[in-house]
C-alpha atoms as a PDB file:
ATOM      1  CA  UNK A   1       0.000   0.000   0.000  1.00  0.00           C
ATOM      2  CA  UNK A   2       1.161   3.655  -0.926  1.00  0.00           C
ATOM      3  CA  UNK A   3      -0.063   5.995   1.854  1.00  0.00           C
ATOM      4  CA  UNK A   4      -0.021   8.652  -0.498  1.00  0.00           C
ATOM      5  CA  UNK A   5      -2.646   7.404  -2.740  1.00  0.00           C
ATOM      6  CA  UNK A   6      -4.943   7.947   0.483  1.00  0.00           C
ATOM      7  CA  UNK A   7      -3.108  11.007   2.636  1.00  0.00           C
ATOM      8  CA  UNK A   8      -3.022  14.078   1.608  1.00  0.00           C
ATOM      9  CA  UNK A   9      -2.392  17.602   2.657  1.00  0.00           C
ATOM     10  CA  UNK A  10      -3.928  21.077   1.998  1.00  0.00           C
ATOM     11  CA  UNK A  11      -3.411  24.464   3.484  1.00  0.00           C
ATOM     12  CA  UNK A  12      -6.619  25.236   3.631  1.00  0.00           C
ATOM     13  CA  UNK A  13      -7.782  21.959   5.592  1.00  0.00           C
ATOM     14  CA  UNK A  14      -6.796  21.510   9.142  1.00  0.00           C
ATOM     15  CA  UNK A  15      -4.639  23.737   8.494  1.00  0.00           C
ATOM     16  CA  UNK A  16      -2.496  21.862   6.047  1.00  0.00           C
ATOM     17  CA  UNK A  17      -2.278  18.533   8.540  1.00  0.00           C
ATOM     18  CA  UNK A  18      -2.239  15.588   6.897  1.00  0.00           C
ATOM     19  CA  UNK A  19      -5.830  14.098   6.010  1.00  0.00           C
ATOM     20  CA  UNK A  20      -7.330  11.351   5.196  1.00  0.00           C
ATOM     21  CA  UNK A  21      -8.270  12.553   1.378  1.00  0.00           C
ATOM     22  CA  UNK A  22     -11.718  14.069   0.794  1.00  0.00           C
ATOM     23  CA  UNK A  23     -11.919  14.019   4.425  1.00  0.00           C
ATOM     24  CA  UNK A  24     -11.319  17.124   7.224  1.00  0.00           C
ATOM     25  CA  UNK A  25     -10.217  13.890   9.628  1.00  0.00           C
ATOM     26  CA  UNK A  26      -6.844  13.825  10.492  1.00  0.00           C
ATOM     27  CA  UNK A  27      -4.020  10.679  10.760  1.00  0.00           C
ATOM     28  CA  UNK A  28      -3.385  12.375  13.731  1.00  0.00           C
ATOM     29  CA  UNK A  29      -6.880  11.862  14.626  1.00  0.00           C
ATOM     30  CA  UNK A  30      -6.776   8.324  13.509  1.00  0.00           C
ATOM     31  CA  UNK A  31      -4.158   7.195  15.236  1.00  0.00           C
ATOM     32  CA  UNK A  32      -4.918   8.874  18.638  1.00  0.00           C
ATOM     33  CA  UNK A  33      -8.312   6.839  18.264  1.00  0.00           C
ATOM     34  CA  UNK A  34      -6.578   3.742  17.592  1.00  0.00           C
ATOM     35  CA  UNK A  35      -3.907   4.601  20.655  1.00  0.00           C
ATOM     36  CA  UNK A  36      -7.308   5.056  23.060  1.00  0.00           C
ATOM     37  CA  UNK A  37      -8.059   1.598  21.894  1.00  0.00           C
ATOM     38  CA  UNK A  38     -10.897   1.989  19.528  1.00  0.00           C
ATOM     39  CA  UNK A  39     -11.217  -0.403  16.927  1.00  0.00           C
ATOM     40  CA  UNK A  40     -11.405  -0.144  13.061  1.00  0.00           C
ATOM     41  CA  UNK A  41     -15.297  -0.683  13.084  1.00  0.00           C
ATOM     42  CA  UNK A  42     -15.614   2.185  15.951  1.00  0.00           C
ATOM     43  CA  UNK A  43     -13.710   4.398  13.638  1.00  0.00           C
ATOM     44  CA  UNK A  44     -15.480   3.751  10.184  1.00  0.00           C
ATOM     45  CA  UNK A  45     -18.991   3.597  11.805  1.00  0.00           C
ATOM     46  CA  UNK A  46     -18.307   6.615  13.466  1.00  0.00           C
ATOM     47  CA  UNK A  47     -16.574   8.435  10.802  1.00  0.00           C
ATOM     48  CA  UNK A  48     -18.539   7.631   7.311  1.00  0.00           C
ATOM     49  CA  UNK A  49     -16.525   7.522   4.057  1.00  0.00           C
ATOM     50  CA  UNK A  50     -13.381   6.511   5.346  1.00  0.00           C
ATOM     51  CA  UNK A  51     -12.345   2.657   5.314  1.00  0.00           C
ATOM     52  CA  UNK A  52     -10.117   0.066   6.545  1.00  0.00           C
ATOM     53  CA  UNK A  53      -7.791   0.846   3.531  1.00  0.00           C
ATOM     54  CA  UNK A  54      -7.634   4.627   4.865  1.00  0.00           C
ATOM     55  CA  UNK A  55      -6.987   3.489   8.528  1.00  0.00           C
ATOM     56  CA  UNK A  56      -3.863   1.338   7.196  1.00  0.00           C
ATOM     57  CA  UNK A  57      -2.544   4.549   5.326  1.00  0.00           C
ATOM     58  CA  UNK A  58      -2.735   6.481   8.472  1.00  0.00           C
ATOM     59  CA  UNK A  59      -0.950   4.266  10.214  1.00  0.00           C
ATOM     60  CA  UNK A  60       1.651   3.640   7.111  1.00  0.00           C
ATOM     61  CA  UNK A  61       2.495   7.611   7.471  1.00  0.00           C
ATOM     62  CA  UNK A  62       2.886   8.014  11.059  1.00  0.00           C
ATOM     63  CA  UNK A  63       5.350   4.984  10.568  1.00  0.00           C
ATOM     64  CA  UNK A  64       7.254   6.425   7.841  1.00  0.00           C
ATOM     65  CA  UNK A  65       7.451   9.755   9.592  1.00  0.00           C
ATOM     66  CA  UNK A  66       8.664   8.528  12.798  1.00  0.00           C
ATOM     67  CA  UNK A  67      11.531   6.419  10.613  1.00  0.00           C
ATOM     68  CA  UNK A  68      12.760   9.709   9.945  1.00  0.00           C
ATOM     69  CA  UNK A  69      12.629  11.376  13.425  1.00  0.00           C
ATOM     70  CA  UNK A  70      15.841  11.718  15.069  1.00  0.00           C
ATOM     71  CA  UNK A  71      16.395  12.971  19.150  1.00  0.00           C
ATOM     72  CA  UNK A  72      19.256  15.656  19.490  1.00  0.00           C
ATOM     73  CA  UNK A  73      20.650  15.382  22.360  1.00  0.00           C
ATOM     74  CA  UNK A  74      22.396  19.044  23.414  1.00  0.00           C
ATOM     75  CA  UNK A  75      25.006  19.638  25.946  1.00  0.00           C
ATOM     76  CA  UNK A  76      24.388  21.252  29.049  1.00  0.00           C
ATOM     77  CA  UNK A  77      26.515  23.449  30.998  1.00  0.00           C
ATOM     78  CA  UNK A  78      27.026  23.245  34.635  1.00  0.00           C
END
């Protein structure tokens, strides 16, 4: 699956966030659902249009962004 067939991002929606497309709901959205333990039926039922398809893409971005995230760690002075 390519996430970006499914994710995309617009200024002038959530204020350029990435979305699931033709959607205003969020992967951050998505993914805090899943994190409080809802399941993919509790998220398509209560969010209508989207599908298990659009949950995996979610899920497939917030994967590849976190491969890229690197921790800094800066010296401190005493």
């Amino acid at each position: 699956m390519h996430w970006q067939d499914r994710i995309g991002f617009d200024p002038g929606v959530r204020g350029g966030k990435p979305v699931i497309k033709g959607t205003r709901l969020a992967v951050e959205k998505v993914v805090e659902l899943m994190a409080a333990d809802w399941s993919e039926q509790q998220i398509i039922e209560n969010h209508p249009g989207i599908s298990r398809d659009d949950i995996a893409a979610c899920l497939f971005y917030a994967s590849e962004v976190l491969k890229s995230e690197r921790v800094v760690t800066l010296a401190t002075s005493h």
